[in-house]
C-alpha atoms as a PDB file:
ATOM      1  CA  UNK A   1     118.957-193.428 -71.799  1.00  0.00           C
ATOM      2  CA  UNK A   2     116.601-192.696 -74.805  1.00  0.00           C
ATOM      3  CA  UNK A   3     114.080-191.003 -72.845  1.00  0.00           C
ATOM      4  CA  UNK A   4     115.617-187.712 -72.178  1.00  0.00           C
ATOM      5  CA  UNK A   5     117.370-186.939 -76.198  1.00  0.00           C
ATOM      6  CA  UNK A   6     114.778-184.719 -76.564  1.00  0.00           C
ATOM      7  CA  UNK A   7     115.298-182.405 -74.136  1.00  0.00           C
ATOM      8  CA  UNK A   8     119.011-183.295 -74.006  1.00  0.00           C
ATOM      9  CA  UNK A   9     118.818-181.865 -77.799  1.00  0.00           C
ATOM     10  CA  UNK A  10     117.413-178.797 -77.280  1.00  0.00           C
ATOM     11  CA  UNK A  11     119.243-177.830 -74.447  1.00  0.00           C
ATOM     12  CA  UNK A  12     122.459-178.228 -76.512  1.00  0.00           C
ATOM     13  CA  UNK A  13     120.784-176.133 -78.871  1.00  0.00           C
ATOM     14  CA  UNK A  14     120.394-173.206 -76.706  1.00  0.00           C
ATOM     15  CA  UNK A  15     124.216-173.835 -75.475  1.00  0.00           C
ATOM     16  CA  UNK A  16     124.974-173.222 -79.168  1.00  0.00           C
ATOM     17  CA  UNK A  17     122.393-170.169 -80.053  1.00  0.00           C
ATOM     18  CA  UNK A  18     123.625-168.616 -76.483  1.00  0.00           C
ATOM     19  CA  UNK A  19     127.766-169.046 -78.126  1.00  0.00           C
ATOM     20  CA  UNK A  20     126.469-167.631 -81.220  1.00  0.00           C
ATOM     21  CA  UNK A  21     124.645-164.241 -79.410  1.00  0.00           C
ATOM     22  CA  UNK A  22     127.579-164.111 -77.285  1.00  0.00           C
ATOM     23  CA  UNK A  23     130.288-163.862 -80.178  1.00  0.00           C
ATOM     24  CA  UNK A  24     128.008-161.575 -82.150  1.00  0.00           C
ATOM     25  CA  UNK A  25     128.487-162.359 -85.426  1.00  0.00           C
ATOM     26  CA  UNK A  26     125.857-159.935 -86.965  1.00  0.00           C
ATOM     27  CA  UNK A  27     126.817-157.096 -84.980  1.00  0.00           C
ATOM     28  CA  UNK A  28     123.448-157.059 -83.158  1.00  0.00           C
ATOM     29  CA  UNK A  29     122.938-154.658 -79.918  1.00  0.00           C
ATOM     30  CA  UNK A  30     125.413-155.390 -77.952  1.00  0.00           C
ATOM     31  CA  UNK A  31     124.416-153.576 -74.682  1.00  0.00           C
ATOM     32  CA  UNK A  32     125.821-154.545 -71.204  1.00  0.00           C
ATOM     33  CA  UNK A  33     122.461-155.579 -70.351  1.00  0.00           C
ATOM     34  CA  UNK A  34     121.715-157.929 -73.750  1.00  0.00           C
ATOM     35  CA  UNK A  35     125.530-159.480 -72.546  1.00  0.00           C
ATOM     36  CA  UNK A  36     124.723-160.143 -69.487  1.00  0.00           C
ATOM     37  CA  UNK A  37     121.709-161.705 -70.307  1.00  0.00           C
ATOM     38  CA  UNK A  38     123.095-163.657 -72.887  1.00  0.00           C
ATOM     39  CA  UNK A  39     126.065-165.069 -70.530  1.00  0.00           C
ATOM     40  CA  UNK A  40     123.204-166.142 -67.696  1.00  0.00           C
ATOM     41  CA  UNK A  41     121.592-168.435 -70.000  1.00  0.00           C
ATOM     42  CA  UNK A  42     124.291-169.854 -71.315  1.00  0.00           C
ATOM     43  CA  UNK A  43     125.532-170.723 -67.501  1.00  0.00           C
ATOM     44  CA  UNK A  44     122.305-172.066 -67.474  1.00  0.00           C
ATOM     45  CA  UNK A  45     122.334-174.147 -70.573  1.00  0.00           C
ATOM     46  CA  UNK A  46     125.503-175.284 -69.892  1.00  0.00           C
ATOM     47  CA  UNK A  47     124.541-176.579 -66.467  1.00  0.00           C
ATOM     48  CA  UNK A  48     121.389-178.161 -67.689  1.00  0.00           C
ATOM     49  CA  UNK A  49     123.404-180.024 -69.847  1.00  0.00           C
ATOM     50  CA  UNK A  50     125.693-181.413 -67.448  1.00  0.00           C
ATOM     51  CA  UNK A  51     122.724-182.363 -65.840  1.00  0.00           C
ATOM     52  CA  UNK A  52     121.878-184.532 -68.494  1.00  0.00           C
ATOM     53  CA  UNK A  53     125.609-186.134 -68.918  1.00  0.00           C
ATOM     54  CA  UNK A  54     125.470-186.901 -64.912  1.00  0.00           C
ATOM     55  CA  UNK A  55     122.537-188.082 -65.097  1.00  0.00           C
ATOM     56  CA  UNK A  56     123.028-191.187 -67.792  1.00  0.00           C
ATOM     57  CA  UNK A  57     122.507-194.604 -66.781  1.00  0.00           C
ATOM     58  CA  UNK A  58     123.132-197.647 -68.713  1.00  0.00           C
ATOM     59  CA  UNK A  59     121.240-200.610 -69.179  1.00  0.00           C
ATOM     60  CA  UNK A  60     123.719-202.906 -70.917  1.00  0.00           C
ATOM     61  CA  UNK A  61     127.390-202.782 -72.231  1.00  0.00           C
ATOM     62  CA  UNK A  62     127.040-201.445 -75.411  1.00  0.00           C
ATOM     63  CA  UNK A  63     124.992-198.691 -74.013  1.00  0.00           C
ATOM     64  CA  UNK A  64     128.602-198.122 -71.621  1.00  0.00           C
ATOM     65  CA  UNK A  65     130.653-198.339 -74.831  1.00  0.00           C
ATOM     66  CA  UNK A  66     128.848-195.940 -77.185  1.00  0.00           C
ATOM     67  CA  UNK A  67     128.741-193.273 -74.316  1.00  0.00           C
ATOM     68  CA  UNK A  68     132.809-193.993 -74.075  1.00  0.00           C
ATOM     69  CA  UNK A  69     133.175-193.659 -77.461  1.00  0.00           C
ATOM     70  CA  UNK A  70     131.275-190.531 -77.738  1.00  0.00           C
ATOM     71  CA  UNK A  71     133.376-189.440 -74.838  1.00  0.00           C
ATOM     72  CA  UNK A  72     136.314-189.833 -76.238  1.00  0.00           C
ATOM     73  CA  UNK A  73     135.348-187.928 -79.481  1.00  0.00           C
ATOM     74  CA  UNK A  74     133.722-185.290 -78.013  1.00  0.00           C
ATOM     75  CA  UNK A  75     137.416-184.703 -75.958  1.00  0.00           C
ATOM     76  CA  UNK A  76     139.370-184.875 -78.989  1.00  0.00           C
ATOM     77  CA  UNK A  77     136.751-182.838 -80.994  1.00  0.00           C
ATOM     78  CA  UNK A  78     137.515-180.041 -78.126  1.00  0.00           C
ATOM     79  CA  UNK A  79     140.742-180.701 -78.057  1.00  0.00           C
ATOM     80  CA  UNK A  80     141.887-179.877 -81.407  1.00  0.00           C
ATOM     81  CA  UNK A  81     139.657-177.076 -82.006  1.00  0.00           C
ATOM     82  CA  UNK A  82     141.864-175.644 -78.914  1.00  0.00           C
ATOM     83  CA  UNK A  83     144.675-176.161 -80.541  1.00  0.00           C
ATOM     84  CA  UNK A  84     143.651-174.646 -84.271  1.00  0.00           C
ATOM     85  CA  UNK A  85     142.571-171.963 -82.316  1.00  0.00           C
ATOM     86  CA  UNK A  86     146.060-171.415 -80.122  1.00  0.00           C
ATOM     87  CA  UNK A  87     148.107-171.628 -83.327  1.00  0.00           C
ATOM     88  CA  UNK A  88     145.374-168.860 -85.378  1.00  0.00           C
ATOM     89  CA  UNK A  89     145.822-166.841 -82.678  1.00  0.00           C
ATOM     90  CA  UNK A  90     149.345-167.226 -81.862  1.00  0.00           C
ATOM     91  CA  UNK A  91     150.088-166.666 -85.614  1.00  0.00           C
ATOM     92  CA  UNK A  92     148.021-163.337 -85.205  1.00  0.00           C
ATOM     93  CA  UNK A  93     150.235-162.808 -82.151  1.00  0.00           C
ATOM     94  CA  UNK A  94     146.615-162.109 -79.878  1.00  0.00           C
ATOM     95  CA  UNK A  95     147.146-165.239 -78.248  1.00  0.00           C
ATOM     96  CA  UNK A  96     143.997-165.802 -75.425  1.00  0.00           C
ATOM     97  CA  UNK A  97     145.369-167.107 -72.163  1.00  0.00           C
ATOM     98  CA  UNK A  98     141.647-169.095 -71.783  1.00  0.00           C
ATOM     99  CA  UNK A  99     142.354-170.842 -74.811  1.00  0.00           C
ATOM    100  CA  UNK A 100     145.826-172.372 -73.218  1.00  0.00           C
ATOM    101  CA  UNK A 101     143.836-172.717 -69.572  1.00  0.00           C
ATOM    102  CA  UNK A 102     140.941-174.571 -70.553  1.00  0.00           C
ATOM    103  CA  UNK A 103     143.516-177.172 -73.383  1.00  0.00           C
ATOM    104  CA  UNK A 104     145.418-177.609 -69.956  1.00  0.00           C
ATOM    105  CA  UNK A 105     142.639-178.397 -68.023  1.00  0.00           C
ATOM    106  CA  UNK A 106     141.301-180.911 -70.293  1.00  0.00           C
ATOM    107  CA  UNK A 107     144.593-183.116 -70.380  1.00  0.00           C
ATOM    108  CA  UNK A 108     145.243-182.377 -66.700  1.00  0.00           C
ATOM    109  CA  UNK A 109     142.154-183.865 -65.408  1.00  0.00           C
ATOM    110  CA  UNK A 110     142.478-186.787 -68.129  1.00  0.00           C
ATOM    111  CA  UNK A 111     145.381-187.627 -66.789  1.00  0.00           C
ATOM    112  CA  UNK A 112     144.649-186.903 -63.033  1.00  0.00           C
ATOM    113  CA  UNK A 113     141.139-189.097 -63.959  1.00  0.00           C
ATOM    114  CA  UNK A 114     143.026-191.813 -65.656  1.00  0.00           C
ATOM    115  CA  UNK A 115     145.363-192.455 -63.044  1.00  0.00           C
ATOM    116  CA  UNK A 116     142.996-192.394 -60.130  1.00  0.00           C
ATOM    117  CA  UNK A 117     140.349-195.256 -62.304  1.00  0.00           C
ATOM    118  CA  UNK A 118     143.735-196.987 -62.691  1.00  0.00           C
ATOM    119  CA  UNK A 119     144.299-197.091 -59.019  1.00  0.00           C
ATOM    120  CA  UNK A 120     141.401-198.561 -57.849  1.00  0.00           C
END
């Protein structure tokens, strides 16, 4: 498991600088070519990364129980940052429709996942 957290690292890094070019915060060019640009390596970040998260393997227990744990953070982290960012939004009555999709998603396929590991 320890042999990829390099890599594992900086490709979460370039997930992150990719958000960060993509929201603009600095009001750099923002041509349709820098945007598309910008949205094709963060596809490709993004699937690198899942990459990495398929590809874990676990030697021993705790291994198995630190990778639950971080999980199950990481899906509450998300989680509630959804939902800060449904009620801003919905308080500024410019509610995103994504925002509500991908909170949905998230419990759906907990739920959908849950039931099916319970059913085996």
């Amino acid at each position: 498991m320890k042999k990829s957290r390099l890599s594992e690292w900086l490709v979460a890094l370039a997930t992150i600088i990719a958000l960060v070019l993509l929201v603009n915060p600095f009001n750099l060019i923002m041509t349709s070519a820098y945007t598309l640009m910008v949205l094709m390596l963060l596809g490709l970040a993004v699937i690198t990364f899942g990459v990495f998260v398929w590809r874990e393997d676990y030697h021993d227990e705790r291994e198995e129980l630190y990778a639950m744990k971080t999980g199950r953070l990481s899906y509450f982290v998300g989680g509630a940052v959804l939902v800060v960012a449904i009620i801003v939004q919905t308080l500024q009555h410019t509610l995103d429709v994504w925002l509500v999709v991908a909170l949905a998603a998230m419990v759906m396929t907990k739920l959908v996942v849950n039931a099916w590991y319970q059913s085996r």
